[in-house]
Protein backbone atom coordinates (compact mmCIF):
# COMPACT_ATOMS: atom_id res chain seq x y z
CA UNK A 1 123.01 90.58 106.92
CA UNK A 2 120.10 92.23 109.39
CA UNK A 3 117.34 89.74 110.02
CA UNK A 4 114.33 90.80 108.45
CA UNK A 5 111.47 88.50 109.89
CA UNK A 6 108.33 88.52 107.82
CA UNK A 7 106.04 91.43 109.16
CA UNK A 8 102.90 90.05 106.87
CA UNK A 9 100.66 87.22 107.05
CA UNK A 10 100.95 84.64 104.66
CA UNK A 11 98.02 82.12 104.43
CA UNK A 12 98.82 78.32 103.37
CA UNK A 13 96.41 78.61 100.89
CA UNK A 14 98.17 81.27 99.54
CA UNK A 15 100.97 80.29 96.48
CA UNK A 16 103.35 82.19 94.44
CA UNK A 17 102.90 83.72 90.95
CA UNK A 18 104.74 81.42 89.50
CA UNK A 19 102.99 78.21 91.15
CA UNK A 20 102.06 75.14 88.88
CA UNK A 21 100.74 72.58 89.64
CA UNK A 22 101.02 68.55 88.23
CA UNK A 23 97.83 68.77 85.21
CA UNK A 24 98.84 65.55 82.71
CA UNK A 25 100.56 67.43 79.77
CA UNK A 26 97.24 66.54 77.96
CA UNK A 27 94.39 68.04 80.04
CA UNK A 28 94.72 71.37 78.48
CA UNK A 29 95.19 70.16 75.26
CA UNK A 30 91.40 68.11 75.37
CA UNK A 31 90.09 71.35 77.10
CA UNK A 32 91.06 72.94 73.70
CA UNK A 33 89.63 70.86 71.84
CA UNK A 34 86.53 70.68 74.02
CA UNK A 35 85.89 74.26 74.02
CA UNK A 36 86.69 75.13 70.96
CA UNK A 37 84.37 72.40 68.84
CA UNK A 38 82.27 74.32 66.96
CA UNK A 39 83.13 77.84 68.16
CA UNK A 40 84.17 80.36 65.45
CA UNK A 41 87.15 81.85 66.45
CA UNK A 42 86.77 85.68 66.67
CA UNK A 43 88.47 87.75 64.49
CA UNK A 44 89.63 91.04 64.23
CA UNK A 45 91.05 91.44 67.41
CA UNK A 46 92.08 94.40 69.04
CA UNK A 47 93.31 93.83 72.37
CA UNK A 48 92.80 95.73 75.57
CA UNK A 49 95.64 98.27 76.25
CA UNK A 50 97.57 98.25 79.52
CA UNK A 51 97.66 102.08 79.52
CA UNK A 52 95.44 104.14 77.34
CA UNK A 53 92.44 105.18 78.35
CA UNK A 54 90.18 105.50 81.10
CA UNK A 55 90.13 102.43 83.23
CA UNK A 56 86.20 101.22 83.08
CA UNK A 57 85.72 97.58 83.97
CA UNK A 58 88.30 95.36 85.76
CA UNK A 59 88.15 91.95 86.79
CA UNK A 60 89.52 90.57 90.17
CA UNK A 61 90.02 87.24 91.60
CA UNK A 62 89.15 86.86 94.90
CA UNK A 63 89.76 83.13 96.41
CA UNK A 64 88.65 82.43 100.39
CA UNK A 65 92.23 83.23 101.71
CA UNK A 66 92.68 86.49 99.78
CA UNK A 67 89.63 87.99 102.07
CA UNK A 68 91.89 88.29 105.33
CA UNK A 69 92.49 90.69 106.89
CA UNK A 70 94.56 90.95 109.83
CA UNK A 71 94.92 94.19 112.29
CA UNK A 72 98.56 94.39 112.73
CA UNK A 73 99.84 92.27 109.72
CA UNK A 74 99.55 93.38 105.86
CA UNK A 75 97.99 90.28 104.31
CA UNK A 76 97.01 89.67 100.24
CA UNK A 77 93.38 90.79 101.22
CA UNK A 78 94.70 94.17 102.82
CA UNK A 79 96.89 94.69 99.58
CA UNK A 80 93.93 94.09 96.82
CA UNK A 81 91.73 95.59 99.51
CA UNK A 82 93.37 99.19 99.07
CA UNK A 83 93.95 98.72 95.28
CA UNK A 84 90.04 98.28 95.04
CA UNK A 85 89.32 101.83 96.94
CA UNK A 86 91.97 103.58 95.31
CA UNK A 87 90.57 102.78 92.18
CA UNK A 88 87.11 104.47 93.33
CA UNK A 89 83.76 104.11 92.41
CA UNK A 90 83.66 105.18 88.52
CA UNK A 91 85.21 101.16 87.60
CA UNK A 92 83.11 98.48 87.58
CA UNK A 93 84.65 95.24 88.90
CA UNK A 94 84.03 91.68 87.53
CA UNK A 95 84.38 89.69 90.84
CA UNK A 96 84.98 86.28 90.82
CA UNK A 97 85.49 84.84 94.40
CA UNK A 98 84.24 81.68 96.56
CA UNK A 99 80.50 81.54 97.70
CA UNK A 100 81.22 81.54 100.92
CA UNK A 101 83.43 84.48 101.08
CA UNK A 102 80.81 85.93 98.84
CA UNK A 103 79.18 88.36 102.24
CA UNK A 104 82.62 88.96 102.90
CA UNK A 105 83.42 90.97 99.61
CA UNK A 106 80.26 92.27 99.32
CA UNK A 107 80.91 93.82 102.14
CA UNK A 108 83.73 95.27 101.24
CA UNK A 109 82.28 97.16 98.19
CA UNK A 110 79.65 98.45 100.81
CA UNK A 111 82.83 100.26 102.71
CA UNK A 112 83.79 102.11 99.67
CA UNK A 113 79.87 102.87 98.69
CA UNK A 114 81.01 100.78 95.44
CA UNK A 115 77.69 99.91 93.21
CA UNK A 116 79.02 99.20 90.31
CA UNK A 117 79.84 95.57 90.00
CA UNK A 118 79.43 91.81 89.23
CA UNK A 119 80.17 89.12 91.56
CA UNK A 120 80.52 85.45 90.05
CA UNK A 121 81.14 82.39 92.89
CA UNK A 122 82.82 79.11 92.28
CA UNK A 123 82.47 76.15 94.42
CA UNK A 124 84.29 76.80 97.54
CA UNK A 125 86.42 73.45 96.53
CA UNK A 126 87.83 74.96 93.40
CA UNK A 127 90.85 76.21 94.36
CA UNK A 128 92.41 79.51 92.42
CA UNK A 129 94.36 82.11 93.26
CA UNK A 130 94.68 86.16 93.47
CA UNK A 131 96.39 86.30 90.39
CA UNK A 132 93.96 87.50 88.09
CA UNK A 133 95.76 88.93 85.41
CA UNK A 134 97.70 85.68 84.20
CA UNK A 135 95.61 83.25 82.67
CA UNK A 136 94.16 85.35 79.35
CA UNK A 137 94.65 88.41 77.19
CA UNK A 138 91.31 90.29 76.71
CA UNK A 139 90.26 91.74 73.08
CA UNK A 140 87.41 93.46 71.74
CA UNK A 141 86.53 91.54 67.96
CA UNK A 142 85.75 94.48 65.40
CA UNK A 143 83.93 91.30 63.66
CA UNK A 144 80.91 91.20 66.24
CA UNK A 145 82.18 93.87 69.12
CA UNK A 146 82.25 91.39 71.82
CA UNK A 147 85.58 91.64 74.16
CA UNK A 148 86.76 88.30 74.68
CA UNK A 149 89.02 86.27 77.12
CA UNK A 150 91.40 85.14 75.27
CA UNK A 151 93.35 82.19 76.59
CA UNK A 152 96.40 80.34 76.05
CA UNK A 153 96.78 76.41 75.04
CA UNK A 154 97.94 75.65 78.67
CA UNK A 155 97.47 77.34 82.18
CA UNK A 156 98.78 74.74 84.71
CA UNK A 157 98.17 76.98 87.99
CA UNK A 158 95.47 75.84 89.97
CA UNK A 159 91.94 76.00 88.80
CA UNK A 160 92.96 79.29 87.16
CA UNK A 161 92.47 78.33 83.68
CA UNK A 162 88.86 77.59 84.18
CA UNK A 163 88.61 80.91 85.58
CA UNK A 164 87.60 82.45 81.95
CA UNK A 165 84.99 79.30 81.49
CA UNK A 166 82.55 80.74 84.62
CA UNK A 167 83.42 84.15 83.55
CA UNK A 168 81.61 83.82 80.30
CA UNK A 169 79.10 81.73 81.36
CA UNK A 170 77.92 84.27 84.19
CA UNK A 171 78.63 87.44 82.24
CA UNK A 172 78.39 89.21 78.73
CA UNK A 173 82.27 88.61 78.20
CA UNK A 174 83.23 85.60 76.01
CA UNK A 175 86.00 83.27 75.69
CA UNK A 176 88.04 81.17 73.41
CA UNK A 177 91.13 79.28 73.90
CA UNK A 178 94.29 79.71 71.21
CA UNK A 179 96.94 77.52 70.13
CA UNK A 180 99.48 79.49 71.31
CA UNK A 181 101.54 79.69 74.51
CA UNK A 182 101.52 82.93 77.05
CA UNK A 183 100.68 84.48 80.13
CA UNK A 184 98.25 87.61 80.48
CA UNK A 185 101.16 89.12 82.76
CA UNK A 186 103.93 88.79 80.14
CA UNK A 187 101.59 90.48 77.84
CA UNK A 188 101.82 94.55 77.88
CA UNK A 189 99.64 96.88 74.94
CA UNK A 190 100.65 100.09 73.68
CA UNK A 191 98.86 102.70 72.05
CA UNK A 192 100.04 100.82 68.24
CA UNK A 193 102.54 97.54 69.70
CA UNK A 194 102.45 95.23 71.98
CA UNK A 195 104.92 93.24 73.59
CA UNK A 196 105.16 89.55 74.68
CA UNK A 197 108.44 88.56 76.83
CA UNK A 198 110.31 86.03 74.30
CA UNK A 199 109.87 83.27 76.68
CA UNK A 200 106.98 82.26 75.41
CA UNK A 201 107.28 83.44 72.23
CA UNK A 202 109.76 80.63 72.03
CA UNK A 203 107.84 77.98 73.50
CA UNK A 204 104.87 79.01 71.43
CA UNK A 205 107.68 78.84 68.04
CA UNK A 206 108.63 75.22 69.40
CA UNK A 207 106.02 73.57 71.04
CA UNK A 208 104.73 71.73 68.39
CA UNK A 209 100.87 72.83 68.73
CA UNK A 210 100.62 74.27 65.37
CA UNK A 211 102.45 74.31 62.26
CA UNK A 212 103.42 77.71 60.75
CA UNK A 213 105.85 76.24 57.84
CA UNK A 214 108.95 76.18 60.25
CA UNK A 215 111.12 76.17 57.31
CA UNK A 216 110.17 79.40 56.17
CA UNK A 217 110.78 81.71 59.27
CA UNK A 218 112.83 81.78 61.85
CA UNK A 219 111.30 81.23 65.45
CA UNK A 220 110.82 84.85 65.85
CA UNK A 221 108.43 85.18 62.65
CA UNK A 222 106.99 81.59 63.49
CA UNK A 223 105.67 83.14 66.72
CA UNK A 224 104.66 86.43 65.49
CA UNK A 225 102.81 85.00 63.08
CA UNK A 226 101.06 82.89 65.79
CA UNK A 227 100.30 85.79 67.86
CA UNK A 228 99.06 88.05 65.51
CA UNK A 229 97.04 85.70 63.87
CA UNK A 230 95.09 85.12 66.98
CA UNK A 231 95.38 87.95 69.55
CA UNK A 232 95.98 91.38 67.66
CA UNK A 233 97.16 91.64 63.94
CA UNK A 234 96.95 95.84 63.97
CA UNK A 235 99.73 96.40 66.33
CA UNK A 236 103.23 95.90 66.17
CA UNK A 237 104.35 93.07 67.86
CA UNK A 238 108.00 93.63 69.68
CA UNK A 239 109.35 90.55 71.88
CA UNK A 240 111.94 92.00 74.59
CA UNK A 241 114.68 89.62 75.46
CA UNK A 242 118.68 89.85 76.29
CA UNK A 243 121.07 87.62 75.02
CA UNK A 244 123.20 87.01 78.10
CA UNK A 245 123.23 83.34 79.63
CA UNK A 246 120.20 82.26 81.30
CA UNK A 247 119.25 83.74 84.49
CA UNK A 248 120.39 81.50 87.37
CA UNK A 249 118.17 78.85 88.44
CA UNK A 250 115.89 78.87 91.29
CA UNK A 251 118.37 77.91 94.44
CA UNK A 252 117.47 76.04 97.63
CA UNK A 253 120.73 76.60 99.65
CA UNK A 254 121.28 76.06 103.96
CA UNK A 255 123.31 78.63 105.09
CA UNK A 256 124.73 79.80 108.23
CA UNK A 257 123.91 83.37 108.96
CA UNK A 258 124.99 84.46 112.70
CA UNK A 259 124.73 81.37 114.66
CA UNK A 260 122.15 80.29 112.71
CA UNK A 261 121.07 78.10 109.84
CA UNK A 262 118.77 79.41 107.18
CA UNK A 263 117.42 77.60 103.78
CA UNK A 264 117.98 80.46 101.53
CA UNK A 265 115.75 80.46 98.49
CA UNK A 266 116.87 82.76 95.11
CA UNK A 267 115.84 82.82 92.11
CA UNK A 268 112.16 82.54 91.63
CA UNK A 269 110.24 83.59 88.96
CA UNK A 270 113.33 83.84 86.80
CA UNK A 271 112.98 83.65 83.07
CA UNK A 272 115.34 82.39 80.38
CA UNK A 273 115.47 85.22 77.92
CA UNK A 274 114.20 87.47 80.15
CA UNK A 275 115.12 88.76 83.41
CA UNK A 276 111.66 87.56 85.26
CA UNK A 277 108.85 85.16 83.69
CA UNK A 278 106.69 88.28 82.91
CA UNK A 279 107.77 91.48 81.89
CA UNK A 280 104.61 93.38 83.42
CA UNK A 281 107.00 92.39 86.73
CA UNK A 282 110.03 95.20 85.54
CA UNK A 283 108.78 97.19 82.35
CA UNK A 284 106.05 100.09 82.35
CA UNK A 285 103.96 102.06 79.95
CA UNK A 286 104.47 105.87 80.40
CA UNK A 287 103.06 106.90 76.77
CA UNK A 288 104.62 109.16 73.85
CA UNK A 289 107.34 111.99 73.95
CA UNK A 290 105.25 115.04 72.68
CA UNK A 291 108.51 116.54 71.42
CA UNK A 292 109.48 113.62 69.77
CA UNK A 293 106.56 111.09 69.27
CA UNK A 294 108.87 107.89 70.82
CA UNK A 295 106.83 106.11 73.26
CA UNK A 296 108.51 106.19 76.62
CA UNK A 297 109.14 103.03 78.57
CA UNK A 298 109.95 102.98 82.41
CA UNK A 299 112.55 99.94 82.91
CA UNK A 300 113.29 98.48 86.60
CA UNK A 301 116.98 98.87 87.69
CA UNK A 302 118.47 96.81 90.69
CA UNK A 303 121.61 98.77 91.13
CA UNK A 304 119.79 102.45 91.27
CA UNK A 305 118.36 101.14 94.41
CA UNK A 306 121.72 99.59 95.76
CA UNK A 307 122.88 103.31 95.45
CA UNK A 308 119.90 104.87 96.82
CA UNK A 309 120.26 102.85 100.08
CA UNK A 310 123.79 102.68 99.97
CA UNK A 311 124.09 99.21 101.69
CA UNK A 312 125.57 96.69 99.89
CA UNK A 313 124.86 94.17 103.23
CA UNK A 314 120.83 94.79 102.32
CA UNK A 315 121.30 94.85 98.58
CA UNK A 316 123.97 92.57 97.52
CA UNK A 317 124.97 93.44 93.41
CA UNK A 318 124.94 89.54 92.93
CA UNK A 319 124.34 87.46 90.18
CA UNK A 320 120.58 87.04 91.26
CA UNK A 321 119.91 90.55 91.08
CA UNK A 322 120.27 90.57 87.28
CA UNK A 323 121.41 94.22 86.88
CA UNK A 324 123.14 93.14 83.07
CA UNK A 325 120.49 90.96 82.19
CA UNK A 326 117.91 93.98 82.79
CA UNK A 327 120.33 96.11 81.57
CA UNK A 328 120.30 94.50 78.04
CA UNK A 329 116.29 94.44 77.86
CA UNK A 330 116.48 98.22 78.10
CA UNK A 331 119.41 98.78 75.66
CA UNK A 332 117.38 96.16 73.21
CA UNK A 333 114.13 98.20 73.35
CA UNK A 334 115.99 101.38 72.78
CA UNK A 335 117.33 99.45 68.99
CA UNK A 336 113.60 99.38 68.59
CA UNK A 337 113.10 102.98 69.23
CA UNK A 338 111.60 103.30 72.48
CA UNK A 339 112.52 106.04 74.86
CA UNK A 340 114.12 104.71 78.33
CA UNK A 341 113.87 105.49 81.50
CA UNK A 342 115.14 103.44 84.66
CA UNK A 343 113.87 103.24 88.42
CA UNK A 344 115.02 101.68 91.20
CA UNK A 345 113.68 97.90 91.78
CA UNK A 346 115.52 96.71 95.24
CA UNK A 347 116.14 92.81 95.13
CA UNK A 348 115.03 92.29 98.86
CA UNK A 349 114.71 89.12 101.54
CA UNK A 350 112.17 88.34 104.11
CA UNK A 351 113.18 86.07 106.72
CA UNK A 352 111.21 83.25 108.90
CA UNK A 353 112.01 82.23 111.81
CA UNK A 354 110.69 80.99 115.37
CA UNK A 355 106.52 79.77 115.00
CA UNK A 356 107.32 80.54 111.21
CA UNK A 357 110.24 78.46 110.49
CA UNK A 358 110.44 75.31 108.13
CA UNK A 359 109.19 71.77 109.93
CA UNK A 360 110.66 68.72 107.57
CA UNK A 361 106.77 69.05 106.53
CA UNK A 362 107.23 72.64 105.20
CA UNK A 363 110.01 71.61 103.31
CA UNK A 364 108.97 68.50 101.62
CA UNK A 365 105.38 70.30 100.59
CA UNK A 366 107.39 73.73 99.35
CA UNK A 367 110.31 72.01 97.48
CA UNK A 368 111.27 69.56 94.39
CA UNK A 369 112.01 66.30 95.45
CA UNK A 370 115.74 66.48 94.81
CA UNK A 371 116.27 69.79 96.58
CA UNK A 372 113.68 68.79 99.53
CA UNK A 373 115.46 65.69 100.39
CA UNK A 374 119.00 67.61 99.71
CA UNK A 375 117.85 70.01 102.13
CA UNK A 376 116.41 67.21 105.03
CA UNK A 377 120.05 64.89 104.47
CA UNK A 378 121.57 68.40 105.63
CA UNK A 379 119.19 69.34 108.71
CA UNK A 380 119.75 65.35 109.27
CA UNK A 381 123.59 65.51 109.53
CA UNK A 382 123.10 69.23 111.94
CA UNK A 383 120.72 67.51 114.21
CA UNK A 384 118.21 70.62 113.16
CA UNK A 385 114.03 69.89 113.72
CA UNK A 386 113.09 73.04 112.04
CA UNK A 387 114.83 75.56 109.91
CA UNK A 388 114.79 79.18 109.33
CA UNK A 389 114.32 80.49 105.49
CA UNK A 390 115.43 83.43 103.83
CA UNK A 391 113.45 84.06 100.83
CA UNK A 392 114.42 86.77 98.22
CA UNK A 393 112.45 88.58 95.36
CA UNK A 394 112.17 92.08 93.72
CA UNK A 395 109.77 94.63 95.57
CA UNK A 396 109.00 95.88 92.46
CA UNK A 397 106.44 99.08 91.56
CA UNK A 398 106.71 98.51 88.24
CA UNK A 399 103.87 96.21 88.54
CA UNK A 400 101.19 98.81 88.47
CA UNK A 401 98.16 100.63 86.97
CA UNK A 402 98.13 102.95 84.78
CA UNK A 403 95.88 105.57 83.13
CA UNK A 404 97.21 107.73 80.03
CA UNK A 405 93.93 110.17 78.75
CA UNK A 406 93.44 113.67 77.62
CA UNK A 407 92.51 114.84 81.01
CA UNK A 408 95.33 113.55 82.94
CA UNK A 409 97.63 110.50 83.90
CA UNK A 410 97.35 108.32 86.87
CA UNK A 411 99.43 104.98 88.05
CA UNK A 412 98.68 102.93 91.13
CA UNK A 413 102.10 102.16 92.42
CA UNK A 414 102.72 99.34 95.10
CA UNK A 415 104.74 100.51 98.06
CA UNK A 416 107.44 98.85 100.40
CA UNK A 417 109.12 101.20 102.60
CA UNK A 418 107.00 99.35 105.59
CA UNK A 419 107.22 96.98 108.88
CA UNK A 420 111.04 95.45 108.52
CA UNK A 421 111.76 97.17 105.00
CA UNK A 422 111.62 101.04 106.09
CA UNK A 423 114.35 101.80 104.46
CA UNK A 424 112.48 101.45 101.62
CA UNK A 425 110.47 104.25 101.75
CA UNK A 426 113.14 105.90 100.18
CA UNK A 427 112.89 103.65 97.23
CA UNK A 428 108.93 104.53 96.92
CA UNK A 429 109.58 108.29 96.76
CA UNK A 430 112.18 108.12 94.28
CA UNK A 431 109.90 106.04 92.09
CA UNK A 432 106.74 108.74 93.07
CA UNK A 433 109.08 111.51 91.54
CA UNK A 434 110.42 109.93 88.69
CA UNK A 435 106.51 109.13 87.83
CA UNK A 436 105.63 112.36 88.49
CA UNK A 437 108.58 114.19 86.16
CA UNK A 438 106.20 112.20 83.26
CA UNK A 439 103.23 114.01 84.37
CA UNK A 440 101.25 111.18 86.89
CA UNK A 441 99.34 111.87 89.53
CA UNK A 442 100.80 109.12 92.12
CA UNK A 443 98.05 107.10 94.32
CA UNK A 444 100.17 105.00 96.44
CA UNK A 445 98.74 101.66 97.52
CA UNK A 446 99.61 100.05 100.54
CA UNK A 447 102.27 97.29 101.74
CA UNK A 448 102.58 94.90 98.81
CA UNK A 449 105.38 93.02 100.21
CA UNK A 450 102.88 89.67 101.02
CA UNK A 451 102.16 89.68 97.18
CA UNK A 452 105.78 90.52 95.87
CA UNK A 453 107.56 87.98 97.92
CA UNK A 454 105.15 85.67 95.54
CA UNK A 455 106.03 87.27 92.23
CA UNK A 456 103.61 89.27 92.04
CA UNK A 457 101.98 93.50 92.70
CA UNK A 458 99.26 95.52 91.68
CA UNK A 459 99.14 94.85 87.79
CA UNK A 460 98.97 90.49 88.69
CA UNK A 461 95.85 91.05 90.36
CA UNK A 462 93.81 92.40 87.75
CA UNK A 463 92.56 92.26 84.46
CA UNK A 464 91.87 94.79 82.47
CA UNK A 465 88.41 94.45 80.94
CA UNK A 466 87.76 97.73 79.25
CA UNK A 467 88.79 101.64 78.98
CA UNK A 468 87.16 104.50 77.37
């Protein structure tokens, strides 16, 4: 295969999506109890939708390293830099970012003549990341109409799950931590349903925070009953899943390519019953039929970008693309009466080597212990000091924002037909059009690869906080 080396900057402080950290199974359980002691939870919950509706108030992470910005090199900052323009002066932004990048993003908002907007600061030790759609749900309570963060028993990523905590503190949103188990990004809301990847739905069923009379349901109802009870009980709630075998596991592999050795790394952010850990990563909201009244659902497809490209050498139809596993989350949500649509989603690699390659260093900080020291025995036995890596993941534009109203649709699609991946542009239009055949107006945003090589886009680095 063509070498691809990495044409963005990627900070150290910077980690992927799917990044946890080592928090004693405990600590979020006494944080739960600590938070909650004496505070009512709020009722009548009607959570914020990921597509209907003006988009009025966001909220955005913005740690030290995510304010970078290189001249030559697309960076994390660049990426949520153009997302923030393009979505232009009418939405407020909830900022919470490091004091002493504070100057640095308020200058920022000066460039785009932005007035509208809250900064809160953290201790420049506290270390979070970009990812600010991940560690809550928000809701409006019909009780009291305060929107709340809602969050989930356990958040090990970071200092993200105390990211609600100075939110509330500093603003006039509130927060309250559930019993149950998910992750704002495997949460999407339609206009009357919502739908939570099973993954969690499961873990929620089984992990023995609350009792819902097991005997009586299945694990399905156990966790419905969970969520409804204490993130929205008006909607319908729908978990997407396929019944195929587990996706494959995350792989650390050294492999010669050329002349060369490369560790290649597959499989992250892989789910169990679903094809990635959050289904904001491959599903979108593109609203009803007007003939019909199904809601339409936009469903990312490996293989329709194999045959755009044409290049099986680029876009190998391998296990770890997951083309039947996505295949049967589409055919499952058209049982439940959903209209589907597919777009290409390219599986792609970024390589690094040279200045960027692995020292033993890099691989004993990025790895499990088991697959570091695999890895190390092998450079060991080759007589190798450094190695290259090939890293894959899904450039994916499903990941975006979207705006269904009266007046008009708009989504904010991610792009990736830039630096080594031009042939990707192709990709982009094909999505722009098939967008645009359900009545969007397209904004393109700019290189997203930095952010999607870490499991993430557009839709991971926001929160929606309200819509008209």
């Amino acid at each position: 295969m063509t070498i691809k080396e990495q044409h963005f900057f990627e900070d150290e402080k910077s980690k992927s999506r799917t990044y946890s950290d080592m928090t004693p199974p405990g600590f979020n359980t006494f944080r739960l109890l600590e938070s909650s002691l004496g505070t009512p939870r709020p009722t009548k919950i009607k959570l914020i939708g990921s597509a209907h509706g003006r988009i009025k108030k966001v909220l955005l992470a913005i740690p030290d390293y995510a304010t970078v910005i290189k001249a030559n090199e697309p960076t994390d900052g660049s990426a949520l830099k153009s997302l923030m323009e393009s979505l232009g002066q009418s939405v407020k932004f909830i900022i919470f970012t490091h004091e002493k990048v504070r100057n640095v993003v308020n200058q920022w908002l000066s460039e785009f003549n932005h007035t509208d907007f809250e900064i809160v600061t953290a201790e420049n030790d506290l270390n979070f990341l970009i990812w600010a759609e991940d560690a809550y749900v928000t809701g409006v309570s019909g009780e009291n109409g305060k929107t709340y963060l809602l969050e989930p028993i356990s958040f090990h990523r970071y200092g993200d799950a105390v990211i609600a905590d100075y939110i509330s503190k500093a603003t006039e949103l509130e927060s309250f931590q559930t019993p149950a188990y998910f992750q704002g990004g495997n949460v999407l809301v339609g206009d009357d349903f919502y739908l939570i990847g099973l993954d969690y739905a499961v873990k929620t069923a089984f992990g023995g925070i609350i009792d819902t009379n097991a005997n009586e349901y299945n694990f399905i109802d156990k966790a419905r009953v969970v969520f409804k009870t204490y993130l929205d009980g008006y909607k319908d709630l729908i978990f997407p899943y396929h019944s195929l075998k587990p996706a494959p596991k995350k792989s650390y592999e050294l492999v010669k390519i050329g002349e060369e050795y490369f560790l290649e790394i597959k499989g992250e952010g892989f789910g169990t019953y679903q094809p990635i850990f959050h289904i904001d990563m491959f599903i979108s909201l593109l609203g009803r039929n007007t003939l019909n009244n199904k809601y339409k659902l936009m469903v990312g497809d490996p293989s329709l970008a194999i045959d755009l490209i044409n290049d099986q050498h680029i876009l190998p139809n391998s296990s770890y693309a997951l083309i039947g596993q996505f295949n049967q989350v589409a055919e499952f949500l058209e049982s439940e009466g959903f209209e589907i649509y597919r777009n290409p989603m390219p599986y792609v690699y970024i390589d690094k080597t040279g200045k960027n390659a692995y020292k033993k260093k890099n691989i004993s900080e990025n790895l499990p212990n088991d697959e570091a020291k695999k890895i190390l025995d092998q450079m060991a036995i080759l007589g190798l000091k450094q190695i290259n890596v090939r890293k894959w993941y899904f450039a994916t534009s499903n990941n975006n924002l979207t705006e269904i109203t009266t007046e008009g649709n708009k989504v904010f699609l991610p792009t990736y037909g830039h630096g080594v991946w031009k042939e990707l542009k192709v990709i982009d239009e094909e999505n722009e059009k098939l967008w645009k055949k359900h009545d969007f107006e397209v904004k393109f945003l700019d290189d997203f690869h930095s952010l999607a090589s870490k499991s993430g886009a557009a839709h991971c680095i926001s929160k929606y906080i309200e819509r008209d």
